[in-house]
Protein backbone atom coordinates (compact mmCIF):
# COMPACT_ATOMS: atom_id res chain seq x y z
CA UNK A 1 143.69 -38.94 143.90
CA UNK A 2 144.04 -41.49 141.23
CA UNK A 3 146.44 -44.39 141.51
CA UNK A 4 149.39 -44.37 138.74
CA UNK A 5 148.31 -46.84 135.62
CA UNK A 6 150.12 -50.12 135.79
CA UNK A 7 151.67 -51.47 132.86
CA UNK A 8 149.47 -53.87 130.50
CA UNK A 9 150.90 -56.88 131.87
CA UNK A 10 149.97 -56.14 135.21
CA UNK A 11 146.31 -55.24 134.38
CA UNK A 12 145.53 -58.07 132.68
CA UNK A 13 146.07 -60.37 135.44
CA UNK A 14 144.21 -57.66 137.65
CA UNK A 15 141.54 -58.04 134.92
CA UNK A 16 141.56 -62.09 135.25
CA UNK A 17 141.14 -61.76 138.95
CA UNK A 18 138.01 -59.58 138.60
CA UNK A 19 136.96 -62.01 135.91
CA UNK A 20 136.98 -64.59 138.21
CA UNK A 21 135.45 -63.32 141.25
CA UNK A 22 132.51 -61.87 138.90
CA UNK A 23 132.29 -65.52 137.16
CA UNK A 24 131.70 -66.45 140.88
CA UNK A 25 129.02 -64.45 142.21
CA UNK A 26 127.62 -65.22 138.18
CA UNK A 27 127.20 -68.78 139.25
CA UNK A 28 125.97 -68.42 142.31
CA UNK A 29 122.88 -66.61 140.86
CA UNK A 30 123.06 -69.57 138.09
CA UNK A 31 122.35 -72.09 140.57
CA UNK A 32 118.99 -71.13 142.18
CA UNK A 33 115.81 -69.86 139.66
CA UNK A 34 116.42 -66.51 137.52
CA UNK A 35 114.67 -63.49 137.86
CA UNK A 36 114.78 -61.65 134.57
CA UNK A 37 113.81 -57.82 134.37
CA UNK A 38 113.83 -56.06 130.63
CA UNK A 39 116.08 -52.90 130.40
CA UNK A 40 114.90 -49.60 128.28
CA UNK A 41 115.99 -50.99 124.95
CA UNK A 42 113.87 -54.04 125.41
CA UNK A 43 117.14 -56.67 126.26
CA UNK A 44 116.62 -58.82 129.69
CA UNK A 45 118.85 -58.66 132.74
CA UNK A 46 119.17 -60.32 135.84
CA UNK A 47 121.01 -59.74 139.54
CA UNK A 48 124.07 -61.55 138.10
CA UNK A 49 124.97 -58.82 135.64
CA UNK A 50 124.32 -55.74 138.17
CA UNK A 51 126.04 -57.90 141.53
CA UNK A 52 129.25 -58.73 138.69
CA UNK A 53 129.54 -55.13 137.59
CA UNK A 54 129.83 -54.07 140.87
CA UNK A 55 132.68 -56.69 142.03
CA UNK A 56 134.62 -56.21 138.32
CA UNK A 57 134.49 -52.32 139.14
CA UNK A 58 135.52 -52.71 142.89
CA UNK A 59 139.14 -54.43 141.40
CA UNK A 60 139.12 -51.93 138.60
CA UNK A 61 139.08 -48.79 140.67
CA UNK A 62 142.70 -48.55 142.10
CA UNK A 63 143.90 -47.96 138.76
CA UNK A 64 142.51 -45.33 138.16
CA UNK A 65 141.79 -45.80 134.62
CA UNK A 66 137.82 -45.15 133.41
CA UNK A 67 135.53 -48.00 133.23
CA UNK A 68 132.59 -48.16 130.43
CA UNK A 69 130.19 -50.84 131.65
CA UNK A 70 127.22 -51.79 130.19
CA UNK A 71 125.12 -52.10 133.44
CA UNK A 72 126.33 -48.33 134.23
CA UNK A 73 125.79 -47.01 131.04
CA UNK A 74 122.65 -48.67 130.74
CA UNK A 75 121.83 -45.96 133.94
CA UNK A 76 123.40 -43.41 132.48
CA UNK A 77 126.64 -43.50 134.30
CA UNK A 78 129.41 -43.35 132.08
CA UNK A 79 132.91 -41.47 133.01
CA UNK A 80 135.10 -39.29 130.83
CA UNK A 81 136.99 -42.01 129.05
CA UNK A 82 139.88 -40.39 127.17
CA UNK A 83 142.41 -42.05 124.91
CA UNK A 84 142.66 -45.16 127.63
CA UNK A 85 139.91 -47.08 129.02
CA UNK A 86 138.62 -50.47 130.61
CA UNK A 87 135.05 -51.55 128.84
CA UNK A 88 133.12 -54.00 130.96
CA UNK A 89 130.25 -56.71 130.31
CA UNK A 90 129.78 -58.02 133.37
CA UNK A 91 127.63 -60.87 132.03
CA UNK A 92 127.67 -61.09 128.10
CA UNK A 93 124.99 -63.49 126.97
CA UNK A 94 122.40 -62.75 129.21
CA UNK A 95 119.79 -64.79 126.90
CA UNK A 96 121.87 -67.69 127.16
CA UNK A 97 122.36 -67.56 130.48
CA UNK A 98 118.62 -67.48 130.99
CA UNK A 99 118.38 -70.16 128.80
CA UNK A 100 120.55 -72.17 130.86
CA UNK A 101 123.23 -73.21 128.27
CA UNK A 102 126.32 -72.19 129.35
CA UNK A 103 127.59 -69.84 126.56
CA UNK A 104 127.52 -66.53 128.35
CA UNK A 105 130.80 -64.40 129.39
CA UNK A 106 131.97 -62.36 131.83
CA UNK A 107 134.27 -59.44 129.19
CA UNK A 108 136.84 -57.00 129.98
CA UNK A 109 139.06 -55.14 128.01
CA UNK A 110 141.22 -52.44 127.99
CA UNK A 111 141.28 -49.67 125.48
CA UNK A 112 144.23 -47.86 124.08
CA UNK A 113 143.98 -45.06 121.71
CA UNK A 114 140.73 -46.54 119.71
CA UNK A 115 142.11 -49.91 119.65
CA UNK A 116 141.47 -53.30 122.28
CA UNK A 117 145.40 -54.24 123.20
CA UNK A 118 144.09 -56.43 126.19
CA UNK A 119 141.22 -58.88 126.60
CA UNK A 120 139.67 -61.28 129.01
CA UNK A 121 137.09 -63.59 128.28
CA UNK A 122 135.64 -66.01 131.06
CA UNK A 123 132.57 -68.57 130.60
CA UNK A 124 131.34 -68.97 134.45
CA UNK A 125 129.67 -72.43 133.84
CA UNK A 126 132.92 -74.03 132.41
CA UNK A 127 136.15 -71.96 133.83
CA UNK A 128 136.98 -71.88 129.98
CA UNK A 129 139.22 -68.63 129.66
CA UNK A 130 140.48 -67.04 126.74
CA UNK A 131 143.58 -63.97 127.48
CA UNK A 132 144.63 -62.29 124.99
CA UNK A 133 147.59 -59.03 125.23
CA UNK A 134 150.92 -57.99 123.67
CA UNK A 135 152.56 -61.59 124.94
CA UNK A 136 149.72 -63.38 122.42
CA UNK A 137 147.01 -65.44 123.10
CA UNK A 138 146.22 -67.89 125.90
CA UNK A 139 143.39 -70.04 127.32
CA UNK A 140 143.47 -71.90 130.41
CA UNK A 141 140.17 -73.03 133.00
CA UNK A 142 140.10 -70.90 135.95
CA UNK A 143 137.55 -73.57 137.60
CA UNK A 144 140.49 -76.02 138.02
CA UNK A 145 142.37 -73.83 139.04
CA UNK A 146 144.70 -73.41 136.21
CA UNK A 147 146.12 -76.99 136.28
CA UNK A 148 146.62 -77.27 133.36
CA UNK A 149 148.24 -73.85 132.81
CA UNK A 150 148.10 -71.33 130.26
CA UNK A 151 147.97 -72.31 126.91
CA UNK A 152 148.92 -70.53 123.63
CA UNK A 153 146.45 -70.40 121.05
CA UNK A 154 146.62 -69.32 117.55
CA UNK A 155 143.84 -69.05 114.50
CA UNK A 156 144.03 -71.89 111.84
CA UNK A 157 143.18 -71.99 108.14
CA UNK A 158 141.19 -74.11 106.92
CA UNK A 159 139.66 -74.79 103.58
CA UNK A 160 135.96 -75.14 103.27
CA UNK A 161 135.52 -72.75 105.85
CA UNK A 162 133.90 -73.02 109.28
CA UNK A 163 132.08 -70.30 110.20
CA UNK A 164 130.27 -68.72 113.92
CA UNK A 165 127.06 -67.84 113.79
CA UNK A 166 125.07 -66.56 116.96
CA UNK A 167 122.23 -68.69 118.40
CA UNK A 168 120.32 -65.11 119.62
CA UNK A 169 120.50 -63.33 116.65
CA UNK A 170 120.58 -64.83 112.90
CA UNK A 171 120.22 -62.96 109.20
CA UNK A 172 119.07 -63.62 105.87
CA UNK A 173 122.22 -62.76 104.70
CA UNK A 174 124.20 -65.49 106.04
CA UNK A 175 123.24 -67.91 104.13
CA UNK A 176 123.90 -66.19 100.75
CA UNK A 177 127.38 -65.58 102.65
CA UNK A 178 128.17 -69.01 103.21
CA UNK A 179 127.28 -70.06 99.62
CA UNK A 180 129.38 -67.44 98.53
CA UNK A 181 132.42 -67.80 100.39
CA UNK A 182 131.91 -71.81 100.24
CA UNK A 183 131.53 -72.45 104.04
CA UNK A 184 131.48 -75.97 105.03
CA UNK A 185 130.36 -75.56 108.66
CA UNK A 186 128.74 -73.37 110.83
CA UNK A 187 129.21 -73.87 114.80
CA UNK A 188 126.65 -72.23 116.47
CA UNK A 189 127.57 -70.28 120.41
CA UNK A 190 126.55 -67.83 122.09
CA UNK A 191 128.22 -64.64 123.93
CA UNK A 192 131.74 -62.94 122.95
CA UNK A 193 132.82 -66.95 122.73
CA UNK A 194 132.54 -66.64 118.79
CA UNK A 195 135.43 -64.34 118.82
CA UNK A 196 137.15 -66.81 121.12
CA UNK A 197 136.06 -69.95 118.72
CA UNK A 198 138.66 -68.44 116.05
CA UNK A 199 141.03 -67.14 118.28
CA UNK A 200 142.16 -70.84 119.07
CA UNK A 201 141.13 -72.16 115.33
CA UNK A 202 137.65 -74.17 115.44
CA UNK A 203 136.57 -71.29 113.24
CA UNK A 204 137.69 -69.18 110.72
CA UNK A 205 134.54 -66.39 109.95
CA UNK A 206 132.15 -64.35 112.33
CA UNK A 207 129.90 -61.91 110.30
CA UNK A 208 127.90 -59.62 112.58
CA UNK A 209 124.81 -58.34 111.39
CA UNK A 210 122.97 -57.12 113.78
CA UNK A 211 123.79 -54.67 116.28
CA UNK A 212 126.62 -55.12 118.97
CA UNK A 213 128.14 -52.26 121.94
CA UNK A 214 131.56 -51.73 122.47
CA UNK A 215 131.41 -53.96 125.68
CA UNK A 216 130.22 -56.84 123.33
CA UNK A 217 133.46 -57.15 121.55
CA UNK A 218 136.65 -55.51 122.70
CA UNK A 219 137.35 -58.43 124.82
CA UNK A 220 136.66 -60.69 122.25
CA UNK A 221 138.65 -58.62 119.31
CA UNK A 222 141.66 -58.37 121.35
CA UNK A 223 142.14 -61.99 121.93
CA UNK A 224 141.45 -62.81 118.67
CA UNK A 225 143.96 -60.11 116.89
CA UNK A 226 146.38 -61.55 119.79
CA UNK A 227 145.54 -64.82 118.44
CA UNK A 228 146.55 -63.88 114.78
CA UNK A 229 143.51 -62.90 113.49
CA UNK A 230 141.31 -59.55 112.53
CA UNK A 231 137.90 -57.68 113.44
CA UNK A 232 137.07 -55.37 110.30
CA UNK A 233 134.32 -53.00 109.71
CA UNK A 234 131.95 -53.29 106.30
CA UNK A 235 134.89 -50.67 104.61
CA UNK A 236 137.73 -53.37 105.24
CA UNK A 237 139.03 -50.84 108.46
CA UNK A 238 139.87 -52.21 111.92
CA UNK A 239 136.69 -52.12 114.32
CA UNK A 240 137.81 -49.10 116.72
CA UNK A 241 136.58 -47.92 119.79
CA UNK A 242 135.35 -44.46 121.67
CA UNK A 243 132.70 -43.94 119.75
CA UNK A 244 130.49 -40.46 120.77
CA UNK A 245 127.08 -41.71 120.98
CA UNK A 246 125.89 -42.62 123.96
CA UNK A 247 125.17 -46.20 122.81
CA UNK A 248 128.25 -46.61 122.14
CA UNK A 249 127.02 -48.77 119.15
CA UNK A 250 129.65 -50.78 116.69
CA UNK A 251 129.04 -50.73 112.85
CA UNK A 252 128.90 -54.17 111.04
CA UNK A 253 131.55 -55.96 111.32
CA UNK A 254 133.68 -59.56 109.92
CA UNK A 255 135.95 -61.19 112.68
CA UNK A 256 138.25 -63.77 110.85
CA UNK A 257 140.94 -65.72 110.85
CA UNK A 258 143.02 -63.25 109.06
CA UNK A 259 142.50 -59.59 107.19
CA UNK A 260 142.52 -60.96 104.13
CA UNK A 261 139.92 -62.87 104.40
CA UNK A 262 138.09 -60.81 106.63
CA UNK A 263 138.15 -58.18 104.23
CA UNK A 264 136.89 -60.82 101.05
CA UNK A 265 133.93 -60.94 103.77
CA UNK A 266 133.27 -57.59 104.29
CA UNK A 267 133.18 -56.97 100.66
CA UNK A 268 130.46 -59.81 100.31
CA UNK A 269 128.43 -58.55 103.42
CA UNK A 270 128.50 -55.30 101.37
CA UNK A 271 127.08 -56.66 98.39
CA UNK A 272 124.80 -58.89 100.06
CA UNK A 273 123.34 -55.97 102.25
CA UNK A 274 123.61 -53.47 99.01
């Protein structure tokens, strides 16, 4: 029998615990050489994202809310998920973290009707960790144990832009963007960190490209709409979430520092692409 849901509040700090003892086991497996196996669609992984999964599901389950996680999907294992789920990535960045720089995540958010109203993002190598749910948006390090505390974050506009580009996966296209939009900057990170780069205002534009999951972003959209800012699809429309292929596979998308501007880039991207 399935415990009662807890109210949002509650499961996000149940989500920041299982962030943290994930981020844990994460470095552990950081610190001592990586063994790197390729999944069916050709992307590595490693014992940190299958040994994460398993401790971010463990805290998960007395909620009795489903849980789509990438490792689990990835084997085929993926619950009836209805109007209200978690989505997992146990260990987002999984290039960078073989690569040894840092920028990889451990991702959890919970979904609410098609929408991300709760977010956790945590980078194992630093403690940073961006929260984001219907109080706003926070960051705080969970590696020093929160001495500092939590502390609100908000986007920023700024004027030329700065814009977040992935180091794993670049386009054409973003050049012609950046002339376009007159971008003075680009600031270049891995993982669901991009989303996390505007939340707190070092950046104001994220065009996506190439392909992303649901597991890739919900975290990362709903701190960043908690922050102030917006995730749109190539039509101008909020990214959304339940999707009915088993991929689970998001359109293009523009994460900004607000709609309107999001949308100005989504109409680019669509001429660009055209």
């Amino acid at each position: 029998m399935h415990a009662a849901p807890a109210a949002t509040q509650s499961l996000t700090e149940l989500s920041l615990a299982a962030a943290i003892a994930a981020a844990r086991v994460i470095n552990e497996v950081y610190g001592r050489p990586i063994a790197a196996t390729q999944k069916a669609d050709g992307s590595p992984v490693t014992e940190a994202d299958a040994a994460a999964e398993a401790i971010i599901l463990e805290h998960l389950r007395p909620t009795g809310i489903p849980v789509l996680a990438e490792e689990s999907a990835a084997a085929g294992i993926i619950p009836l998920l209805g109007e209200r789920y978690f989505v997992v990535d146990p260990l987002d960045g999984t290039k960078e973290f073989i690569k040894r720089n840092g920028e990889f995540t451990v991702n959890i958010a919970l979904i609410e009707h098609g929408v991300p109203v709760m977010g956790v993002v945590l980078a194992p190598a630093t403690g940073e960790t961006f929260i984001g749910d219907a109080d706003g948006a926070f960051a705080c390090n969970t590696l020093t144990g929160f001495a500092d505390g939590k502390a609100p974050i908000s986007v920023a506009r700024a004027h030329p832009l700065r814009i977040v580009a992935s180091r794993s996966h670049g386009h054409v296209a973003l050049a012609e963007l950046c002339s376009t939009l007159d971008v003075a900057a680009d600031v270049s990170v891995g993982s669901s960190l991009k989303f996390c780069l505007l939340a707190r205002g070092d950046a104001q534009l994220y065009p996506r490209f190439t392909p992303t999951c649901e597991w890739d972003t919900a975290a990362g959209q709903a701190v960043l709409e908690a922050a102030g800012g917006a995730v749109v699809t190539l039509d101008g429309e909020r990214l959304r979430y339940g999707k009915t292929d088993l991929a689970f596979l998001n359109p293009y998308f523009v994460a900004a520092s607000s709609l309107e501007l999001a949308r100005q880039a989504a109409s680019e991207m669509t001429r660009i692409l055209g």
